[in-house]
N, C-alpha and C. Protein backbone atom coordinates (compact mmCIF):
# COMPACT_ATOMS: atom_id res chain seq x y z
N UNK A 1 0.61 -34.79 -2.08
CA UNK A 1 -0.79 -34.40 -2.14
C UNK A 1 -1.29 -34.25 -0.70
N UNK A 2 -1.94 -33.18 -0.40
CA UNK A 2 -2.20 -33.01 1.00
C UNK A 2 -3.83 -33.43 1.11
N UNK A 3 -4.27 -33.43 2.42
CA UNK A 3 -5.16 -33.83 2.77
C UNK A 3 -6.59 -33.36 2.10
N UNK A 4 -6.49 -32.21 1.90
CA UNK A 4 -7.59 -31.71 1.42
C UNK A 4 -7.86 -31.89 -0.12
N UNK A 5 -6.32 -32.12 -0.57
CA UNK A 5 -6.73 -32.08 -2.41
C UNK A 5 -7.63 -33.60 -2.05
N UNK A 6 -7.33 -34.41 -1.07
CA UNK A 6 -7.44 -35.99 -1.63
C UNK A 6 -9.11 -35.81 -0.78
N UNK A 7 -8.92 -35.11 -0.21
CA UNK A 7 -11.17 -35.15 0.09
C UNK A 7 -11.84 -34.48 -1.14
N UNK A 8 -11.37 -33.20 -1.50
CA UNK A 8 -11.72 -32.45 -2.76
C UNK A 8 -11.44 -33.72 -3.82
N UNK A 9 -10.92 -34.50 -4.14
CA UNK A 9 -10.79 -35.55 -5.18
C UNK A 9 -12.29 -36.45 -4.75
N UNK A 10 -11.86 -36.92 -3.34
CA UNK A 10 -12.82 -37.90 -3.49
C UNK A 10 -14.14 -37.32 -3.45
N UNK A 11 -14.42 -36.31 -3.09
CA UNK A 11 -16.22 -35.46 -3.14
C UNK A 11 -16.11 -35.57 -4.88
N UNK A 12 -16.07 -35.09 -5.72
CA UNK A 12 -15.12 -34.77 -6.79
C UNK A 12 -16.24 -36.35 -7.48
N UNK A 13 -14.90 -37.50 -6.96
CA UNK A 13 -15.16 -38.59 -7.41
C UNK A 13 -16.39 -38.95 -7.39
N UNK A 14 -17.21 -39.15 -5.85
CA UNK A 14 -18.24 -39.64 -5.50
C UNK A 14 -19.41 -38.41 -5.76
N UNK A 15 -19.36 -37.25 -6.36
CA UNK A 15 -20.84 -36.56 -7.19
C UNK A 15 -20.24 -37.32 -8.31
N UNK A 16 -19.62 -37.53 -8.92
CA UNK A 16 -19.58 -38.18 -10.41
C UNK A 16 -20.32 -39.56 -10.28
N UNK A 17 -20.09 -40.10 -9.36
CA UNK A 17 -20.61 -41.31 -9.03
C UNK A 17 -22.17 -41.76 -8.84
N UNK A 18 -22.62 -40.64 -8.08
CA UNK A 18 -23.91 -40.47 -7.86
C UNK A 18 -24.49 -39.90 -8.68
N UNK A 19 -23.83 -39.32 -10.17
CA UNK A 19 -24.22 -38.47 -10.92
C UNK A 19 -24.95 -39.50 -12.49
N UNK A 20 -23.92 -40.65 -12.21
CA UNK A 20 -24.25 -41.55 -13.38
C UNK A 20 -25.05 -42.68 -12.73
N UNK A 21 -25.11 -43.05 -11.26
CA UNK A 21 -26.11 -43.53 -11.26
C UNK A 21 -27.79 -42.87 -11.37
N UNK A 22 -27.42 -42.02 -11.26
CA UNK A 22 -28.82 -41.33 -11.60
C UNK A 22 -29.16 -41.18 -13.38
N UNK A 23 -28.42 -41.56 -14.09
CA UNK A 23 -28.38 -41.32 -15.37
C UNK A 23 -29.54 -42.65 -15.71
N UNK A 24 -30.35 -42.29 -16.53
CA UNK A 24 -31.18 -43.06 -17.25
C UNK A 24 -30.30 -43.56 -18.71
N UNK A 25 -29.61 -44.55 -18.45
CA UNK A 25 -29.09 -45.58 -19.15
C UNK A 25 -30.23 -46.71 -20.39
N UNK A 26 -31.27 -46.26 -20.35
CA UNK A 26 -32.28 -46.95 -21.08
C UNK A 26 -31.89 -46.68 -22.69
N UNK A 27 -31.91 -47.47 -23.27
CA UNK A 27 -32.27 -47.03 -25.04
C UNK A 27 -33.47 -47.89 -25.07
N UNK A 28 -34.30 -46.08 -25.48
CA UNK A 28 -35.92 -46.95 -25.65
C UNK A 28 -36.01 -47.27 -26.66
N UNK A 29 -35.61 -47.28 -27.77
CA UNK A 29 -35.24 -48.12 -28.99
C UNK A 29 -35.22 -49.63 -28.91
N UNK A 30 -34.23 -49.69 -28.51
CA UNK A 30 -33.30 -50.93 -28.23
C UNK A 30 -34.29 -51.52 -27.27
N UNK A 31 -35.48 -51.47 -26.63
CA UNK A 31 -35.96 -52.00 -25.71
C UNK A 31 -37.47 -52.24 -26.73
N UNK A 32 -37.45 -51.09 -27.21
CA UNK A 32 -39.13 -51.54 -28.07
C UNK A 32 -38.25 -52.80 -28.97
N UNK A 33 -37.43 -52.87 -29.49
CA UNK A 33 -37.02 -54.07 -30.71
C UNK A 33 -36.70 -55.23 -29.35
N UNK A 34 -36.30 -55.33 -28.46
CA UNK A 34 -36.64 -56.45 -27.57
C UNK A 34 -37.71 -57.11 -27.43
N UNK A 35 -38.57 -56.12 -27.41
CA UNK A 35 -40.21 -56.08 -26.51
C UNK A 35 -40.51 -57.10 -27.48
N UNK A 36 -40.93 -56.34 -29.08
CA UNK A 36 -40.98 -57.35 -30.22
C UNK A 36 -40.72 -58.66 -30.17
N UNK A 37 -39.43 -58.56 -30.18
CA UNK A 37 -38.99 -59.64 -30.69
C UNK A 37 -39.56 -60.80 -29.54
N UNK A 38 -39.09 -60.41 -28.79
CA UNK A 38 -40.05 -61.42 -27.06
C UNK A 38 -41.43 -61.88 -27.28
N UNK A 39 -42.18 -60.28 -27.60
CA UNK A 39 -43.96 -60.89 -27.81
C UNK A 39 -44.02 -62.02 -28.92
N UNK A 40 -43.21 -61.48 -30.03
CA UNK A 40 -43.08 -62.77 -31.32
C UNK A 40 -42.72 -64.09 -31.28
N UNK A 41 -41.94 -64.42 -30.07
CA UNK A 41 -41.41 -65.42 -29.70
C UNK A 41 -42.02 -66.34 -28.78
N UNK A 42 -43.38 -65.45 -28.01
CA UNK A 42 -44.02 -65.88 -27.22
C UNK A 42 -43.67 -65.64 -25.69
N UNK A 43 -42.63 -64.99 -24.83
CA UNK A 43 -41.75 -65.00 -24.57
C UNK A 43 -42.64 -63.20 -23.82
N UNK A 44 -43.81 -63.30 -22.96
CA UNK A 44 -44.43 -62.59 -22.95
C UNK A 44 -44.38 -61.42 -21.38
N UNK A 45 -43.93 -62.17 -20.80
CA UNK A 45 -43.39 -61.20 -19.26
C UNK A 45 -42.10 -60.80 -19.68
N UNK A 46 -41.53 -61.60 -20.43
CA UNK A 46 -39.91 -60.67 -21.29
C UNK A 46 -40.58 -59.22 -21.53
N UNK A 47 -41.21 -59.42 -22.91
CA UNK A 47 -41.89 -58.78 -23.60
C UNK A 47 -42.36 -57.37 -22.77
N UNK A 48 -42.82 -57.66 -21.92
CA UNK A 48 -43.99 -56.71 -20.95
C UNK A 48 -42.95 -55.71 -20.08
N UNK A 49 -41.70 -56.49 -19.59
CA UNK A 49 -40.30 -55.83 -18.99
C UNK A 49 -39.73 -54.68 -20.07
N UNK A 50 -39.91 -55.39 -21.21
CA UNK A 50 -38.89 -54.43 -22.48
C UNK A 50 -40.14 -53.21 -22.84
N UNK A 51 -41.18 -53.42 -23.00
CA UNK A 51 -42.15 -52.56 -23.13
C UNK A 51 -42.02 -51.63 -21.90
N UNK A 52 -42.22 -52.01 -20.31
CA UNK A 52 -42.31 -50.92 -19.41
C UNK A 52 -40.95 -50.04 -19.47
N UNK A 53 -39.43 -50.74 -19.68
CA UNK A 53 -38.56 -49.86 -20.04
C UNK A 53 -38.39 -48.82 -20.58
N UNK A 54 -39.25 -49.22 -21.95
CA UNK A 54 -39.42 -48.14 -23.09
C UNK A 54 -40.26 -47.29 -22.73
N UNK A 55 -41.37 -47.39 -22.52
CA UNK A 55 -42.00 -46.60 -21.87
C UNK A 55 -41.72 -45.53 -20.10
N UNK A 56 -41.04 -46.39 -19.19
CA UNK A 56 -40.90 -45.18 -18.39
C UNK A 56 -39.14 -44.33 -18.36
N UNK A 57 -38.52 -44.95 -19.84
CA UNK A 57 -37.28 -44.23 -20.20
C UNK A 57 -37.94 -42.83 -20.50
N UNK A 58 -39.36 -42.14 -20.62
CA UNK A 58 -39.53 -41.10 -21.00
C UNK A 58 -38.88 -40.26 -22.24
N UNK A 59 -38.22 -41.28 -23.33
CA UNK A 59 -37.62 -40.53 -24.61
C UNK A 59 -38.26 -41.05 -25.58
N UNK A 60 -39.28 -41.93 -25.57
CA UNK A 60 -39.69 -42.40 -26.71
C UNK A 60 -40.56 -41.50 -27.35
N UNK A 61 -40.58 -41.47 -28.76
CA UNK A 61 -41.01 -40.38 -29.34
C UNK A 61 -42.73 -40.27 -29.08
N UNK A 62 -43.73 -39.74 -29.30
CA UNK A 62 -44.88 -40.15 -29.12
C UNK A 62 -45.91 -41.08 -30.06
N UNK A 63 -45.79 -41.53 -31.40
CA UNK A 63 -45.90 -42.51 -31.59
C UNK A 63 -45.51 -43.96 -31.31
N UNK A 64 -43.77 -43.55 -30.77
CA UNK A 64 -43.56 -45.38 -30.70
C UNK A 64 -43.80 -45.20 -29.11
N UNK A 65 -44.47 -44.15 -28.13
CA UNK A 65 -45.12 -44.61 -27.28
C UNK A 65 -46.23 -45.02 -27.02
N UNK A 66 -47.01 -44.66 -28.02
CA UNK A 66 -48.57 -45.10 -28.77
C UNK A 66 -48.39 -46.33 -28.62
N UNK A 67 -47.48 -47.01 -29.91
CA UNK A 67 -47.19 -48.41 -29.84
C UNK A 67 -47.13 -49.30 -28.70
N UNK A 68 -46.00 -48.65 -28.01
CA UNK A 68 -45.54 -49.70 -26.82
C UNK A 68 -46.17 -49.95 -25.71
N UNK A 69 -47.09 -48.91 -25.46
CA UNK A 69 -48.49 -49.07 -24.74
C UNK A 69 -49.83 -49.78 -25.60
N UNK A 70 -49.70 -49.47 -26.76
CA UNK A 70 -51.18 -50.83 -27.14
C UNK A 70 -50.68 -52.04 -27.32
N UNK A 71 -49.05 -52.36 -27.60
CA UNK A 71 -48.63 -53.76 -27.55
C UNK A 71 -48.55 -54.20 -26.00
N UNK A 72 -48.03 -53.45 -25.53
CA UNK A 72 -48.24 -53.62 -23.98
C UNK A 72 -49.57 -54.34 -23.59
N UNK A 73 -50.30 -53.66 -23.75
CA UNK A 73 -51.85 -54.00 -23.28
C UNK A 73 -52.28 -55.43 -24.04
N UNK A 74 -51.89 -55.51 -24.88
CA UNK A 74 -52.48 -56.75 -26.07
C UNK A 74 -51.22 -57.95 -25.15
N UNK A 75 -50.21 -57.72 -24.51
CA UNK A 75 -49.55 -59.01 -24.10
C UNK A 75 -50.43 -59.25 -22.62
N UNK A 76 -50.37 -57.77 -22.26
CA UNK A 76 -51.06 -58.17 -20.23
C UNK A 76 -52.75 -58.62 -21.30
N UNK A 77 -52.73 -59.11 -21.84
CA UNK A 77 -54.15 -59.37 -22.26
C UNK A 77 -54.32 -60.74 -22.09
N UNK A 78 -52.71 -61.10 -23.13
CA UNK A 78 -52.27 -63.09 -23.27
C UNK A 78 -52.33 -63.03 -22.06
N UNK A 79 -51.61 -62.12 -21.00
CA UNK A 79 -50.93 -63.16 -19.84
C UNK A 79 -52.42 -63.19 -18.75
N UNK A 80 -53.78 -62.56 -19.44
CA UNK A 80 -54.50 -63.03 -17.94
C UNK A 80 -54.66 -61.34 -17.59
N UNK A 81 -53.72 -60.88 -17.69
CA UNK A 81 -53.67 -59.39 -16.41
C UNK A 81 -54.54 -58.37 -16.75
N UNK A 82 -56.02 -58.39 -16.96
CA UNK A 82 -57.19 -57.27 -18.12
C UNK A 82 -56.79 -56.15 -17.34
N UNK A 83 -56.40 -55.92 -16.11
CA UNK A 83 -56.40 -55.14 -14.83
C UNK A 83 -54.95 -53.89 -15.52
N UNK A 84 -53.87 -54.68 -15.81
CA UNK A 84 -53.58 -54.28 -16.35
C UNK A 84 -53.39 -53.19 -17.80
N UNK A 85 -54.22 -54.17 -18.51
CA UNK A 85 -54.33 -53.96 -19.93
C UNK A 85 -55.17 -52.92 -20.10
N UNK A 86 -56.28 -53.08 -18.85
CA UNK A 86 -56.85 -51.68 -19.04
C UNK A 86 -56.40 -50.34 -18.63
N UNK A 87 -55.61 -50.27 -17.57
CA UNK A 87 -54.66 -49.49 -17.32
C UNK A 87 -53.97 -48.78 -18.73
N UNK A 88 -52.96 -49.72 -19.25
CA UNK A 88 -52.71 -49.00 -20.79
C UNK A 88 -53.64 -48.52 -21.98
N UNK A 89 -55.17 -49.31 -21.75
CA UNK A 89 -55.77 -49.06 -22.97
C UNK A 89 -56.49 -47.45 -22.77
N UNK A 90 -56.75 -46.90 -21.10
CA UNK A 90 -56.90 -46.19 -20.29
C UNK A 90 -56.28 -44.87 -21.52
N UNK A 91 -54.87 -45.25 -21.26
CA UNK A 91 -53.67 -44.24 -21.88
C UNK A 91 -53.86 -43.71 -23.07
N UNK A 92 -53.82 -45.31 -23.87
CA UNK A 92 -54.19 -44.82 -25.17
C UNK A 92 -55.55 -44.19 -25.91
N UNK A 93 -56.81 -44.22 -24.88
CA UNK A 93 -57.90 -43.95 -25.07
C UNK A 93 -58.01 -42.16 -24.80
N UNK A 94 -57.30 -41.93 -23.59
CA UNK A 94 -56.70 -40.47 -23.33
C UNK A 94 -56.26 -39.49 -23.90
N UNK A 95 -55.38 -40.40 -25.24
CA UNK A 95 -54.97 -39.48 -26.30
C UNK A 95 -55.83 -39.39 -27.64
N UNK A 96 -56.16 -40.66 -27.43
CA UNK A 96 -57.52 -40.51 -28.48
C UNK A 96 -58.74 -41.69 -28.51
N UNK A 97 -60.03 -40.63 -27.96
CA UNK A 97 -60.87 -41.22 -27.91
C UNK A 97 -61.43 -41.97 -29.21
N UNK A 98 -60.87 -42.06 -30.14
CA UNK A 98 -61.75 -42.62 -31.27
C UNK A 98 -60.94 -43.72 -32.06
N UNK A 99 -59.89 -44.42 -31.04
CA UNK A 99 -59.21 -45.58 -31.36
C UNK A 99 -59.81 -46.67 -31.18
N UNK A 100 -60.33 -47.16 -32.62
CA UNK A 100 -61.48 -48.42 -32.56
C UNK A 100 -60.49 -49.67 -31.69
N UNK A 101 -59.59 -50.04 -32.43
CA UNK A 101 -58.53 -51.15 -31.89
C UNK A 101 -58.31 -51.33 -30.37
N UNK A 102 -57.86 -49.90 -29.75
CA UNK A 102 -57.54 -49.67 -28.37
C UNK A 102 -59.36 -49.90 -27.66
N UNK A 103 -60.77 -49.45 -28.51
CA UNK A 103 -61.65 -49.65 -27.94
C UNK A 103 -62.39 -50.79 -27.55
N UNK A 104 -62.12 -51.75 -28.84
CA UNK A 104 -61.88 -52.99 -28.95
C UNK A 104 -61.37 -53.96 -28.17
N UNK A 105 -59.95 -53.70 -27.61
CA UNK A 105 -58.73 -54.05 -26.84
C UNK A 105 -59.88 -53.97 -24.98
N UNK A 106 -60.17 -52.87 -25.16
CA UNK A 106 -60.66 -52.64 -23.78
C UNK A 106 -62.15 -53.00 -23.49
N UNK A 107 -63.23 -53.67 -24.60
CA UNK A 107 -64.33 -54.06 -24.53
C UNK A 107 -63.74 -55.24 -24.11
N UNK A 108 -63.11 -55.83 -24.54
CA UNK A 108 -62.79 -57.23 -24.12
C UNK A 108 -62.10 -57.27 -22.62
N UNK A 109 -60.95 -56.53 -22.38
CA UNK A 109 -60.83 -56.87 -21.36
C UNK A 109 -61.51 -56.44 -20.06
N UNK A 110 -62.67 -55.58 -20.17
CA UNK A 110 -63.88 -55.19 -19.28
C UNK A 110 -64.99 -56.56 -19.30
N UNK A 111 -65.37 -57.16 -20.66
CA UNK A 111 -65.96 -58.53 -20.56
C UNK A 111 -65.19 -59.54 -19.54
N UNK A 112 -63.80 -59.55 -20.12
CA UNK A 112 -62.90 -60.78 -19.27
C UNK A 112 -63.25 -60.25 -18.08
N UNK A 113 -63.54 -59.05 -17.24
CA UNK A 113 -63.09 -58.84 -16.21
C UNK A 113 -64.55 -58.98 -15.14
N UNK A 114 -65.15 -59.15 -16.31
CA UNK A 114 -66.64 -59.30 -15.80
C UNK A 114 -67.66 -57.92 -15.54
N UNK A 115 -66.84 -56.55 -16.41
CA UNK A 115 -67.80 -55.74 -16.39
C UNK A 115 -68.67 -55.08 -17.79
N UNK A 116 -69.19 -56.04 -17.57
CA UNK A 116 -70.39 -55.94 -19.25
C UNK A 116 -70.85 -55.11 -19.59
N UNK A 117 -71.42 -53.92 -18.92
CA UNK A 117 -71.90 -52.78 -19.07
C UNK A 117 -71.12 -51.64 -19.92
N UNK A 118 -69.62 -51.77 -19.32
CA UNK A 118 -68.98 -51.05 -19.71
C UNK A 118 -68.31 -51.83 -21.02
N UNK A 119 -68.38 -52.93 -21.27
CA UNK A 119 -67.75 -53.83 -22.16
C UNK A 119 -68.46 -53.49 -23.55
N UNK A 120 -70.07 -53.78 -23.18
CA UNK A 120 -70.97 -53.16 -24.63
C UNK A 120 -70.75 -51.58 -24.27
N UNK A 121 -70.75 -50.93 -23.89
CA UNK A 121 -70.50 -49.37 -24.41
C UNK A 121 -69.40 -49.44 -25.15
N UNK A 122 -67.76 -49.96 -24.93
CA UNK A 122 -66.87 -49.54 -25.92
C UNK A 122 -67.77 -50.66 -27.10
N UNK A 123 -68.12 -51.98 -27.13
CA UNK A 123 -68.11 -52.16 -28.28
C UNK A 123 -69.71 -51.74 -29.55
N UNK A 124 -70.28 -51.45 -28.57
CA UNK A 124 -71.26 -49.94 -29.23
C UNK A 124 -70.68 -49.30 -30.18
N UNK A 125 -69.47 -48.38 -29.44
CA UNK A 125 -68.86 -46.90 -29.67
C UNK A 125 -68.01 -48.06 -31.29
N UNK A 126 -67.47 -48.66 -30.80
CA UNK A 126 -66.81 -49.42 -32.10
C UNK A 126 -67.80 -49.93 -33.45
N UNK A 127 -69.17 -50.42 -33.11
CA UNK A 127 -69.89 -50.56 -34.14
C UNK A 127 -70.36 -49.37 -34.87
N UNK A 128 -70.98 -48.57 -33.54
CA UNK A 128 -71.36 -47.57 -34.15
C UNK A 128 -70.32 -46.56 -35.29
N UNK A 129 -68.99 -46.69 -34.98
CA UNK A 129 -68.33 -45.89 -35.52
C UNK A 129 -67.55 -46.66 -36.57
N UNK A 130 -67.42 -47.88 -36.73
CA UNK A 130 -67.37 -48.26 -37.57
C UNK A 130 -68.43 -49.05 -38.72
């Protein structure tokens, strides 16, 4: 084998190499049934890891990304983080403004966060509409 087959091998080798580390190896599946099972267990920064997986694997279908962003938000809720939670409830409010639960979700954590104003407007928009 002469010199050049064995650089042509190793270029060869090393794009293959660099080719699968770039591969998104995620099953967002397999990460929402983690997430679960973690939040159920109590087990809630687990939980919040298996949720951001699923979510920035970019294959989850668009309902079970619905999901994994309002469960998301409902754990950064347990853990303290409203800063967070509003961030996701943000998301889910984006796709649809007339999600009492997600409006709900985010009256509260605008109260926790100490902004009241905006806290009674979502839960207004929630009485009123429900």
């Amino acid at each position: 084998m002469n010199i050049s087959t064995r650089i042509a091998g190793l270029l060869l080798l090393a794009a293959l190499l660099v080719a699968c580390f770039g591969c998104d190896m995620v099953d967002p599946e397999k990460e929402m049934r983690l997430a679960i099972e973690a939040q159920q267990a109590g087990q809630l920064t687990e939980a919040a890891e298996h949720y951001s997986r699923a979510i920035n694997s970019e294959k989850l279908p668009q309902d079970n990304l619905y999901t994994a962003y309002y469960n998301r938000a409902v754990v950064w809720q347990e853990l303290g983080e409203n800063s967070l939670a509003l961030e996701d409830l943000n998301q889910l409010l984006s796709w649809d403004k007339h999600d009492l639960e997600a409006l709900l979700l985010r009256g509260q954590s605008y109260h926790r966060l100490g902004h009241l104003g905006k806290a009674a407007g979502d839960f207004g928009t929630v009485v009123e509409v429900d």
